[in-house]
C-alpha atoms as a PDB file:
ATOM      1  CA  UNK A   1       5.322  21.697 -13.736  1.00  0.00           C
ATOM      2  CA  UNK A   2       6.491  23.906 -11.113  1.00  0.00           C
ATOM      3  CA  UNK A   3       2.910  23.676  -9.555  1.00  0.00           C
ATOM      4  CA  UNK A   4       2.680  20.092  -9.672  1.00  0.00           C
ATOM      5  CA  UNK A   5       5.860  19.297  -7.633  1.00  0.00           C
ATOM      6  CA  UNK A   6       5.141  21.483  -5.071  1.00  0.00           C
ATOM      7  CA  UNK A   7       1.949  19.732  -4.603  1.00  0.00           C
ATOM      8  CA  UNK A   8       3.871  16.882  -4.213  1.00  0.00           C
ATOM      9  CA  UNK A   9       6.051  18.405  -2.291  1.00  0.00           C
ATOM     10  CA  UNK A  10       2.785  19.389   0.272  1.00  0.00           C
ATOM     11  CA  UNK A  11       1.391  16.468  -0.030  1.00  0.00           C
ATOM     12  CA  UNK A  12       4.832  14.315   0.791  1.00  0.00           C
ATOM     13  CA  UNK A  13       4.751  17.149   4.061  1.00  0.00           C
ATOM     14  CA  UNK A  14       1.018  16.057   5.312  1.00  0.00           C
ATOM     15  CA  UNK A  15       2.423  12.151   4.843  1.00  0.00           C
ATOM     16  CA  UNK A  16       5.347  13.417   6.930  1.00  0.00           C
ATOM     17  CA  UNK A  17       3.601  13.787  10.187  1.00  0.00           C
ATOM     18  CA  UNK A  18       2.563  10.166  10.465  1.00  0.00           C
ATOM     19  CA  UNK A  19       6.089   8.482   9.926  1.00  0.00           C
ATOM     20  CA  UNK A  20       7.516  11.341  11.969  1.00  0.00           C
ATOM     21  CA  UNK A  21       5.283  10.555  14.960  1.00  0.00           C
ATOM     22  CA  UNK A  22       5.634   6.712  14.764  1.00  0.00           C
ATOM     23  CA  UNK A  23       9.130   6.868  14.667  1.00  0.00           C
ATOM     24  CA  UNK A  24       8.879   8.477  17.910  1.00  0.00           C
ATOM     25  CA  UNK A  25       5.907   7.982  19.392  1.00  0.00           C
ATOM     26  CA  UNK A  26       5.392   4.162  18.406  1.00  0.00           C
ATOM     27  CA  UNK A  27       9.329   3.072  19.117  1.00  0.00           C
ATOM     28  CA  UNK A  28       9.430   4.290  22.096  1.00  0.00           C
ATOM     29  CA  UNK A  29      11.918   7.363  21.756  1.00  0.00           C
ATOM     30  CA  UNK A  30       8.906  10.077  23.298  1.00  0.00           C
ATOM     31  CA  UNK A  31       6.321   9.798  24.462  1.00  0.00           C
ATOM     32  CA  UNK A  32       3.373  11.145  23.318  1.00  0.00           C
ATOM     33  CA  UNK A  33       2.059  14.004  25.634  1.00  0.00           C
ATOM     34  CA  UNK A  34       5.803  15.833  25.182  1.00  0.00           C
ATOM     35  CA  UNK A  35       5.625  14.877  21.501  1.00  0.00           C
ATOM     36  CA  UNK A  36       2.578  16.787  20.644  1.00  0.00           C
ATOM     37  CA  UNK A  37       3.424  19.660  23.132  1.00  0.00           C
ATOM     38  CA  UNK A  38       6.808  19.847  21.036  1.00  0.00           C
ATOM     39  CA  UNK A  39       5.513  19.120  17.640  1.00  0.00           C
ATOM     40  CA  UNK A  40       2.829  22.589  18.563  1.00  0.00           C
ATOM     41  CA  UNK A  41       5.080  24.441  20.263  1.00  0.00           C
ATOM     42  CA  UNK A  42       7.847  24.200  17.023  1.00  0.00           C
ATOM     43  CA  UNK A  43       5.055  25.298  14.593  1.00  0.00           C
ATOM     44  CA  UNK A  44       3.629  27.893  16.573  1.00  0.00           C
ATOM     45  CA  UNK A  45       7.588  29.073  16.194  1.00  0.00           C
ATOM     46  CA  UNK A  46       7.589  28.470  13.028  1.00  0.00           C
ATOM     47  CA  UNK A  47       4.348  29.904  11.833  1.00  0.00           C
ATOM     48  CA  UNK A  48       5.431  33.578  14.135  1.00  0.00           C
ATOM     49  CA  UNK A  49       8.253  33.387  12.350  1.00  0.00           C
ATOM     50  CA  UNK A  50       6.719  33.306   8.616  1.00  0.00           C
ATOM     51  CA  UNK A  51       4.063  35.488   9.662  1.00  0.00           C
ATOM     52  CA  UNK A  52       7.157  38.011  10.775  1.00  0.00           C
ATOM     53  CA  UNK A  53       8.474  37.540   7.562  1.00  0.00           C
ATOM     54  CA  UNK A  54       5.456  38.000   5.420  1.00  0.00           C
ATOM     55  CA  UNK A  55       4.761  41.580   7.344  1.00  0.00           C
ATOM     56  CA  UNK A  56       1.661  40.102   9.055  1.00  0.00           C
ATOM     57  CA  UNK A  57       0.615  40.601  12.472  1.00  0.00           C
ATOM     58  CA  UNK A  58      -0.277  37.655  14.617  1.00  0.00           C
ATOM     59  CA  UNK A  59      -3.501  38.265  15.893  1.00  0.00           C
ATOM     60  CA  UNK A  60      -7.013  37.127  15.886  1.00  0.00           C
ATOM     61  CA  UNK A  61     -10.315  37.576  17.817  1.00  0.00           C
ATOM     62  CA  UNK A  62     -10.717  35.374  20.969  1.00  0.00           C
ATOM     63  CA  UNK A  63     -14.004  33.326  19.519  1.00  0.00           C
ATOM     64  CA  UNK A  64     -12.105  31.883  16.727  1.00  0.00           C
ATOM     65  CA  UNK A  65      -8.757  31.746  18.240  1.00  0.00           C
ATOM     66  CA  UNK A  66     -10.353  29.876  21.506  1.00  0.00           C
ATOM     67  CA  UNK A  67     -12.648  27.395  19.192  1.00  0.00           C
ATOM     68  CA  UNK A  68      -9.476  26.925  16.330  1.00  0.00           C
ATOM     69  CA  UNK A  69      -7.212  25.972  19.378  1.00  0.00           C
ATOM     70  CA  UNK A  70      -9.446  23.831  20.834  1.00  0.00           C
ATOM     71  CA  UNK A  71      -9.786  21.565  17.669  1.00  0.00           C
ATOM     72  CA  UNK A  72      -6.406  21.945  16.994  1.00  0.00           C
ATOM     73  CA  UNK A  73      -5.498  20.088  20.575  1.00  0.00           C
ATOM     74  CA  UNK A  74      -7.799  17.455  20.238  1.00  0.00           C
ATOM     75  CA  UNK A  75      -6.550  16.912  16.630  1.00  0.00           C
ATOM     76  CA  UNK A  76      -2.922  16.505  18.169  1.00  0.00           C
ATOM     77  CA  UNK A  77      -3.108  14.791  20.902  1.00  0.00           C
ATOM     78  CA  UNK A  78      -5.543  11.795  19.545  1.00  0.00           C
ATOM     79  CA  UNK A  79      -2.811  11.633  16.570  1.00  0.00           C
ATOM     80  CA  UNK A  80      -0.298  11.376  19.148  1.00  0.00           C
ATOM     81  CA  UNK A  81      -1.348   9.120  21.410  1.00  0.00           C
ATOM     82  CA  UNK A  82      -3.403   7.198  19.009  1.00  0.00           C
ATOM     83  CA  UNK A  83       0.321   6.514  17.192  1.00  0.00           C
ATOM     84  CA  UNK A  84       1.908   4.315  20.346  1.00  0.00           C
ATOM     85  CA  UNK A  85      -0.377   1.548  18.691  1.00  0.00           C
ATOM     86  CA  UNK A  86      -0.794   2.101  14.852  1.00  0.00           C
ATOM     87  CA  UNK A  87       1.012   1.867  11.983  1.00  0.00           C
ATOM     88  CA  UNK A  88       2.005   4.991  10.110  1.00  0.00           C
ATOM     89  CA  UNK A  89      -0.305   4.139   6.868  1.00  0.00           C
ATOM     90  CA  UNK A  90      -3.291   3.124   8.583  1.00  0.00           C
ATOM     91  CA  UNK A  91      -3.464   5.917  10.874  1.00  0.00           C
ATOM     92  CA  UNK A  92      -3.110   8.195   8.306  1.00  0.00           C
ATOM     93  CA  UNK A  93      -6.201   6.678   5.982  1.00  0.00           C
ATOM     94  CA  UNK A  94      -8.649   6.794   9.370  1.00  0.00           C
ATOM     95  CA  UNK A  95      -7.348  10.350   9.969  1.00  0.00           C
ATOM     96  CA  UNK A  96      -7.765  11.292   6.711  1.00  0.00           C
ATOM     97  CA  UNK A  97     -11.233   9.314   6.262  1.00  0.00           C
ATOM     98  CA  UNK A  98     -12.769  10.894   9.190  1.00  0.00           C
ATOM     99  CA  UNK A  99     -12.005  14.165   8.166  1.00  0.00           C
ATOM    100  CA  UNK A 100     -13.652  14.215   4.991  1.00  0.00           C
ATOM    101  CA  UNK A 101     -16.503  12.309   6.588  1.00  0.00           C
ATOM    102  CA  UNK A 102     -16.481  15.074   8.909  1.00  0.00           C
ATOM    103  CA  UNK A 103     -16.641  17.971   6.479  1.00  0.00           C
ATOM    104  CA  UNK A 104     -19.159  16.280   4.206  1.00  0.00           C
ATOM    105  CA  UNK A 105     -21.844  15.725   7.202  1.00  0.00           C
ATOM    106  CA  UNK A 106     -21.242  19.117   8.026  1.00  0.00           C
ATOM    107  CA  UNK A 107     -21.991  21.032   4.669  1.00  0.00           C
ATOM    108  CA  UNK A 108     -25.098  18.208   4.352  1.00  0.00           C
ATOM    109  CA  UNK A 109     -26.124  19.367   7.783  1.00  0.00           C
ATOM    110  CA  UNK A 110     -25.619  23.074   7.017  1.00  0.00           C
ATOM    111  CA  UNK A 111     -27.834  22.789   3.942  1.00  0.00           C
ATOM    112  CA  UNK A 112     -25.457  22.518   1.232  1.00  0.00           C
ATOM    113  CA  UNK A 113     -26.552  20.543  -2.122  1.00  0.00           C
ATOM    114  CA  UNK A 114     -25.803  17.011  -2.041  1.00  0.00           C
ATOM    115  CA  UNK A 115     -26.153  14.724  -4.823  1.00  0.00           C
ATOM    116  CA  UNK A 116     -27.084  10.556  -4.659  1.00  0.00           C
ATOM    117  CA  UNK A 117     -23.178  10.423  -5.972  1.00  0.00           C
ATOM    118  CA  UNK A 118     -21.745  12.277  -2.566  1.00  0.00           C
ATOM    119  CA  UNK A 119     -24.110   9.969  -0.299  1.00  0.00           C
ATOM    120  CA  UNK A 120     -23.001   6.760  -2.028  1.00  0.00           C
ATOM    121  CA  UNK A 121     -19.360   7.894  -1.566  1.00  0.00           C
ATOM    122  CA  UNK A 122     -19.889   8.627   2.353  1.00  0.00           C
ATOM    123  CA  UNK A 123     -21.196   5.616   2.450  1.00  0.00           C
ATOM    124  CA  UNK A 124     -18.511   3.807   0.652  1.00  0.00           C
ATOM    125  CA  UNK A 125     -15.790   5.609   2.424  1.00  0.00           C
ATOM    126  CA  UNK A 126     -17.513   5.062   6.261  1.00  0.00           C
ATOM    127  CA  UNK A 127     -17.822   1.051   5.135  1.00  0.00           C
ATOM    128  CA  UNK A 128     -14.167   0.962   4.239  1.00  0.00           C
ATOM    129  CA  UNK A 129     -13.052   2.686   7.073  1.00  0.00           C
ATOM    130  CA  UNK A 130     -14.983   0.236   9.366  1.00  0.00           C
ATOM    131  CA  UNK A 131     -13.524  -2.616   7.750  1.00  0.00           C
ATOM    132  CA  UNK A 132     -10.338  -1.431   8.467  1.00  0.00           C
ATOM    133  CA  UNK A 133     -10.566  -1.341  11.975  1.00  0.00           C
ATOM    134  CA  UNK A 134     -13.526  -4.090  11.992  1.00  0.00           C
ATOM    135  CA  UNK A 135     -11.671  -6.777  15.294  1.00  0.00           C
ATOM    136  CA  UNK A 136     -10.380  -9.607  13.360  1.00  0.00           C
ATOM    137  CA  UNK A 137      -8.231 -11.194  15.842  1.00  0.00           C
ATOM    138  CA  UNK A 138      -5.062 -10.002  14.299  1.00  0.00           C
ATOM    139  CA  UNK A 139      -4.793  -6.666  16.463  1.00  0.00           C
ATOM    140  CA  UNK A 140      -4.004  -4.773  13.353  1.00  0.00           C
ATOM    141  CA  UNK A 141      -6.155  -2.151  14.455  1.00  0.00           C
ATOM    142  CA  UNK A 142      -6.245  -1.867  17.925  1.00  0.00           C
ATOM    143  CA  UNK A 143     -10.193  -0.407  18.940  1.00  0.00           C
ATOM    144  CA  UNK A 144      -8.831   2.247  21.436  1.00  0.00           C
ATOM    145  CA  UNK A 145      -6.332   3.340  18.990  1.00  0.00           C
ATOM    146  CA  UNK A 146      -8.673   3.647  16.169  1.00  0.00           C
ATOM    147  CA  UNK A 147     -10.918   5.677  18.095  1.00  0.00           C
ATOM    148  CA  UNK A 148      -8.403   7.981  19.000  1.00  0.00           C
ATOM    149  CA  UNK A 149      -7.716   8.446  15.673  1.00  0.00           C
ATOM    150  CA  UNK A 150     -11.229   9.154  14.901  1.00  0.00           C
ATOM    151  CA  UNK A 151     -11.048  11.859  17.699  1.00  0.00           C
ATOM    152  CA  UNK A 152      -8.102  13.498  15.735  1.00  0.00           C
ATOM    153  CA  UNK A 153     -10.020  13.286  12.301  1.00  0.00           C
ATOM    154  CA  UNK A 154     -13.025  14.797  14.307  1.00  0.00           C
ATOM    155  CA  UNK A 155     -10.329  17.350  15.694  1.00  0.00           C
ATOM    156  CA  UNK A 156      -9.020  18.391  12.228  1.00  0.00           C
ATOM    157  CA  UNK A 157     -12.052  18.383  10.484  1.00  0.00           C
ATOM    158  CA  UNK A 158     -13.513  20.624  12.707  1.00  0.00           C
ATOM    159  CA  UNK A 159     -10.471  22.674  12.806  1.00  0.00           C
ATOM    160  CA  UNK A 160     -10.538  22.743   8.681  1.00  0.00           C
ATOM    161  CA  UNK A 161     -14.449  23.957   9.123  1.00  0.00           C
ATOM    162  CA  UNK A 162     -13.761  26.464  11.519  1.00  0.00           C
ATOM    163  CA  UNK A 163     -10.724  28.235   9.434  1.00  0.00           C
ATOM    164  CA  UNK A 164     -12.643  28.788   6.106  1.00  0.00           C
ATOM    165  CA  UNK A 165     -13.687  31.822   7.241  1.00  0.00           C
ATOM    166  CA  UNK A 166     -10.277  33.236   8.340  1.00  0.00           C
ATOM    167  CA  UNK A 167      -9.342  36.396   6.362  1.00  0.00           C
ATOM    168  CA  UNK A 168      -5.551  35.874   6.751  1.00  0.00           C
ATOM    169  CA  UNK A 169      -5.187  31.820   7.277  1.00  0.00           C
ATOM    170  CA  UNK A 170      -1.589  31.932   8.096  1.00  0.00           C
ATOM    171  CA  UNK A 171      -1.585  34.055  11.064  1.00  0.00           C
ATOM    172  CA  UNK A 172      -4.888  32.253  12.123  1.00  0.00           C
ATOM    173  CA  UNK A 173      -2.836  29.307  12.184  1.00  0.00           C
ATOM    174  CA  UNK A 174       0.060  30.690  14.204  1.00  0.00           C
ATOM    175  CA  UNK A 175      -2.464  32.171  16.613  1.00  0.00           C
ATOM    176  CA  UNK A 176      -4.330  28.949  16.706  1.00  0.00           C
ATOM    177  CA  UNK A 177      -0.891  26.716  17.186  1.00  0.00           C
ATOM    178  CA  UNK A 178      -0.514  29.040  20.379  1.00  0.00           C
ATOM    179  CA  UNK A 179      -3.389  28.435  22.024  1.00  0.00           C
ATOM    180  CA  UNK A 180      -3.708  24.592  21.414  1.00  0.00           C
ATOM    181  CA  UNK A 181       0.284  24.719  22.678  1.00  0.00           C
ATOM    182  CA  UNK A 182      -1.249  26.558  26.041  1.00  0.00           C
ATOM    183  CA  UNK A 183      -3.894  24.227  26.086  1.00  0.00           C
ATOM    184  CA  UNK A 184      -2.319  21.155  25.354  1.00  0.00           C
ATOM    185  CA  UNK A 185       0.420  21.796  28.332  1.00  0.00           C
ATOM    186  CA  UNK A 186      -2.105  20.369  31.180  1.00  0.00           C
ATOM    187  CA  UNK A 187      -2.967  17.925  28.771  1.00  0.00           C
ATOM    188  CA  UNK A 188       0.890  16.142  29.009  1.00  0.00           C
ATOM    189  CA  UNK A 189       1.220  16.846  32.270  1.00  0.00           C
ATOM    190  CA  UNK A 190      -1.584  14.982  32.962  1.00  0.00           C
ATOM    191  CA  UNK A 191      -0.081  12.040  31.150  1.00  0.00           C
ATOM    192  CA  UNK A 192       2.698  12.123  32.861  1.00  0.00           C
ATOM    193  CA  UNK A 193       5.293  10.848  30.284  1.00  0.00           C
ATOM    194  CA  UNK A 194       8.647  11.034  30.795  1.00  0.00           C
ATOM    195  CA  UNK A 195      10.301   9.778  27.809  1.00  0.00           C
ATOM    196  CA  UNK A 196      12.257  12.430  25.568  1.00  0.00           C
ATOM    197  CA  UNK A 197      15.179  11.478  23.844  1.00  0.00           C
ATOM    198  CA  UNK A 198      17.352  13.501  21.419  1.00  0.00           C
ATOM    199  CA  UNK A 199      16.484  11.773  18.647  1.00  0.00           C
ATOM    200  CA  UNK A 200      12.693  12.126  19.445  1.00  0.00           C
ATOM    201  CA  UNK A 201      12.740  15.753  20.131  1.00  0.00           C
ATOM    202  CA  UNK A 202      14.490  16.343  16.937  1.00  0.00           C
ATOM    203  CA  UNK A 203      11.224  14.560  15.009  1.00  0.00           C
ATOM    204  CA  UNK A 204       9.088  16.745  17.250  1.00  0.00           C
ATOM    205  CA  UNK A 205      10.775  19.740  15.947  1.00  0.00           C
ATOM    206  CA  UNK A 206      10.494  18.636  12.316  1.00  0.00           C
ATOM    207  CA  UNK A 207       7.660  17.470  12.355  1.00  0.00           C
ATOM    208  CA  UNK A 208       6.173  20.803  14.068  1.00  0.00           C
ATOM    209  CA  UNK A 209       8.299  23.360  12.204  1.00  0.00           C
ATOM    210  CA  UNK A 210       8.481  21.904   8.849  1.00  0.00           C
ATOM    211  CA  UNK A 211       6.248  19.789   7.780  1.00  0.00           C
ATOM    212  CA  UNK A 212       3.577  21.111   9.818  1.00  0.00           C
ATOM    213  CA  UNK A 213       3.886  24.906  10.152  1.00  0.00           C
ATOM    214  CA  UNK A 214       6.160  25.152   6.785  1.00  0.00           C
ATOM    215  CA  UNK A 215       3.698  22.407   4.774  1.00  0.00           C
ATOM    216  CA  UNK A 216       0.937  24.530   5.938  1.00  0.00           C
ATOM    217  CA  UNK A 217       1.482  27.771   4.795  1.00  0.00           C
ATOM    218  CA  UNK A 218       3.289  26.091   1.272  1.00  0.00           C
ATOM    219  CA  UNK A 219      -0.139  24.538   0.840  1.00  0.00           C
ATOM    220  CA  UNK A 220      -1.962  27.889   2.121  1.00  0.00           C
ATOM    221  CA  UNK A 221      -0.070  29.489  -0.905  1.00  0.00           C
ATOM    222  CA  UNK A 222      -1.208  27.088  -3.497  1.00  0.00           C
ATOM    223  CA  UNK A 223      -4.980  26.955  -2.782  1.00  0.00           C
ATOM    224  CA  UNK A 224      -5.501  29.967  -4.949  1.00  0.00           C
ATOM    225  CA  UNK A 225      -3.700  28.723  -7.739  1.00  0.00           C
ATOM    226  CA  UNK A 226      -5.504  25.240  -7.405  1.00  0.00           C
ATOM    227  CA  UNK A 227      -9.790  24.543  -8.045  1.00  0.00           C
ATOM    228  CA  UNK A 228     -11.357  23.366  -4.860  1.00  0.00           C
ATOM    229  CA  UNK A 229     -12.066  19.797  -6.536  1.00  0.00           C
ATOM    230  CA  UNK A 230      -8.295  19.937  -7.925  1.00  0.00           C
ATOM    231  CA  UNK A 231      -7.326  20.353  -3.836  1.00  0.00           C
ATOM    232  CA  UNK A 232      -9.958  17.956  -2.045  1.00  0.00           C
ATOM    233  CA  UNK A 233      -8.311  15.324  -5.073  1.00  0.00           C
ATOM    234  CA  UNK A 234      -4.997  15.760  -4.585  1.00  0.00           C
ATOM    235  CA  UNK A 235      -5.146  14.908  -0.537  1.00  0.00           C
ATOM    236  CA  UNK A 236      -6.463  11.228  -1.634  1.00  0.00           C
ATOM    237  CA  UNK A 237      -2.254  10.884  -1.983  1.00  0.00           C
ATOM    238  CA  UNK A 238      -1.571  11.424   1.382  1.00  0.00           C
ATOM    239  CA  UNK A 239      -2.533   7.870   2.944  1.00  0.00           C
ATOM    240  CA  UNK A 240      -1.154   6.151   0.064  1.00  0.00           C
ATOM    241  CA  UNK A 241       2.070   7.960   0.478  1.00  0.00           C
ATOM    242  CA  UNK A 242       2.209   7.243   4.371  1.00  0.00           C
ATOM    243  CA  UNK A 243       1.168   3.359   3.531  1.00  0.00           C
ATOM    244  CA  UNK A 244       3.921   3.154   1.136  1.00  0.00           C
ATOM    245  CA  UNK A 245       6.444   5.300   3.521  1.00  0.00           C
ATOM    246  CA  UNK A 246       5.310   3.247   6.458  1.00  0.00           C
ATOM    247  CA  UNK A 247       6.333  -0.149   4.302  1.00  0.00           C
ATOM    248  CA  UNK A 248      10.056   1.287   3.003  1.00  0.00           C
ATOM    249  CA  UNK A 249      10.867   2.891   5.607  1.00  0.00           C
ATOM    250  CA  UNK A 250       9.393   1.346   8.981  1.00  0.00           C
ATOM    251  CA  UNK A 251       8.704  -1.952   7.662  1.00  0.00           C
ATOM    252  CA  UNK A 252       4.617  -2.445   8.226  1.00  0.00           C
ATOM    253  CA  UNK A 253       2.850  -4.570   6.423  1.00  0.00           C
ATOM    254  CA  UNK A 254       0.710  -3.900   3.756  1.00  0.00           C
ATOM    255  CA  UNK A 255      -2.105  -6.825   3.589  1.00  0.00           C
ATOM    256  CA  UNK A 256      -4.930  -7.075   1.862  1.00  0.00           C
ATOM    257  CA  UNK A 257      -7.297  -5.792   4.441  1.00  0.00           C
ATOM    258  CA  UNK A 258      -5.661  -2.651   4.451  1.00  0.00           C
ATOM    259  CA  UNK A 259      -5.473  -2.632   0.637  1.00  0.00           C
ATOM    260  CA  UNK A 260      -9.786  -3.355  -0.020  1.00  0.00           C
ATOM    261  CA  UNK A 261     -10.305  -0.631   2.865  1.00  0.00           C
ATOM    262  CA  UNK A 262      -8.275   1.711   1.342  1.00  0.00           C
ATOM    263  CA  UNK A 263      -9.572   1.246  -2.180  1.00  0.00           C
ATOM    264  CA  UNK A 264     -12.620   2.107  -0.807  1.00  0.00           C
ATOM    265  CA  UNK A 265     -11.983   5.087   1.640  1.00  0.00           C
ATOM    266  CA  UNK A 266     -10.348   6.600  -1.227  1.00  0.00           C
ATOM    267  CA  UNK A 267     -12.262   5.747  -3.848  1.00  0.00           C
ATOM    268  CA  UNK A 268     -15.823   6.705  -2.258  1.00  0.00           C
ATOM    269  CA  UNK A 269     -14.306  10.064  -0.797  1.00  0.00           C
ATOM    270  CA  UNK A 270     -13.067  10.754  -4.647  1.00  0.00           C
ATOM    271  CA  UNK A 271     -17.087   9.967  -5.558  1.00  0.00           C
ATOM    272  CA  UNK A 272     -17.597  12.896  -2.862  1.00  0.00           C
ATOM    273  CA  UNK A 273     -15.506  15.590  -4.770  1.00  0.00           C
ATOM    274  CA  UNK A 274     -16.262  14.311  -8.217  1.00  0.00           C
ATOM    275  CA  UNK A 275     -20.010  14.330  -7.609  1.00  0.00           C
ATOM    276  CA  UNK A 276     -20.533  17.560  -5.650  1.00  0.00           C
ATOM    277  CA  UNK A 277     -23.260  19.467  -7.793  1.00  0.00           C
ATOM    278  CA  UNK A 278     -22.439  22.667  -9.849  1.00  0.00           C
ATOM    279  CA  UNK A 279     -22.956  25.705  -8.072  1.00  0.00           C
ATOM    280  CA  UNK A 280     -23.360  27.969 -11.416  1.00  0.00           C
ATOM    281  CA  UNK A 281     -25.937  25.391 -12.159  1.00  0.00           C
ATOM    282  CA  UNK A 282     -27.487  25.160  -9.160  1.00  0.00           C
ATOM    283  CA  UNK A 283     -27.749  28.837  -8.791  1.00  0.00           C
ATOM    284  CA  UNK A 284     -29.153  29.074 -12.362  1.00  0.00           C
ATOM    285  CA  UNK A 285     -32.567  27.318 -11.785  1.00  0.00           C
END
């Protein structure tokens, strides 16, 4: 039991982000260059600060470190900006779509076993997402904004990719919030915003410092207790979480275009996890 609700717990962290940063980003209380500077700069803080605690050393070698950063920035700042047009629950299904698009193409492409099951869920998934945003006159899903969004999928997936390999993943993460912060600085300076209230900063913080850097390394902690199906599962709660968040708490509509998409985003990236072939099997013939 004790498991299970701090999965929820992570999982109610990762929905966070996306009602954090349209509350500020998308009313119009910061704008979105200082908001992802912020949000980095608070969970690189954050993530020194558990590292400190945990007696590990924040290092890694400049390759990774240089390559994690750079996904890391263009994860945050098409999130960022991408969140002055959409709603909190759709941004968080394309985000979260594209990233296990992402992944998937990138194990097919590296050779890794892929069953009819896994293709017809890409499929599924990619068709739902592109209904989503398909232009239906409504403006629902604004094309520039979607496509920002798909940057920051792109961003994270490649991001996720990159840090499988990391031998500590926490203090990869601190060292990687860093260098995205360093990067990122040109990056709002070059969009020149100028909007930073109190009230905006303070969601910047949270949303950098807890339930990015602090959901992070909660979640970090519970992939070893959890099967790798049992984790790629569990994440199909975040956009429904941020849908229903973005409803109670924000007031967005929830119509039946975004319902069908979602039903099938989710359900044909839950036909990729369920359908990935056995490995012992595999490995046995």
């Amino acid at each position: 039991m004790r498991l299970f609700l701090l999965i929820c717990l992570t999982m109610i962290a990762f929905a966070a982000n996306s009602i954090l940063s349209r509350m500020a980003i998308g009313d119009g209380h910061m704008d979105a260059g200082s908001f992802g500077l912020l949000r980095l700069a608070s969970g690189a803080a954050m993530l020194v600060v558990l590292c400190r605690m945990q007696g590990l050393a924040v290092r890694q070698s400049l390759g990774p470190s240089l390559g994690g950063g750079a996904a890391l920035m263009l994860y945050i700042a098409g999130f960022s900006l991408a969140y002055q047009q959409l709603d909190a629950g759709l941004g968080a299904l394309m985000l979260f779509g594209v990233v296990q698009v992402t992944m998937f193409l990138w194990g097919a492409l590296r050779g890794n076993p892929v069953s009819g099951g896994q293709v017809a869920g890409a499929v599924l998934a990619f068709l739902g997402l592109a209904y989503v945003v398909w232009p239906d006159g409504s403006g629902t899903a604004p094309l520039g904004a979607s496509l920002l969004m798909a940057a920051a999928g792109l961003g994270w997936g490649i991001y996720s990719i990159l840090g499988r390999g990391a031998v500590q993943p926490l203090a990869a993460t601190a060292v990687n919030f860093l260098w995205s912060s360093a990067m990122f600085l040109p990056v709002a300076l070059w969009l020149g915003g100028s909007t930073v209230s109190t009230y905006g900063a303070v969601l910047a913080v949270v949303s950098g410092a807890v339930t990015s850097g602090m959901g992070y390394a909660l979640w970090y902690r519970l992939l070893p207790q959890i099967l790798p199906a049992v984790a790629a599962t569990v994440q199909l709660s975040v956009p429904v979480i941020a849908i229903l968040a973005g409803a109670a708490l924000l007031g967005e509509s929830i119509g039946l275009r975004l319902v069908f998409g979602s039903a099938a985003v989710l359900g044909g990236i839950a036909l990729v996890v369920r359908r990935a072939p056995a490995r012992k099997a595999l490995a046995a013939k």
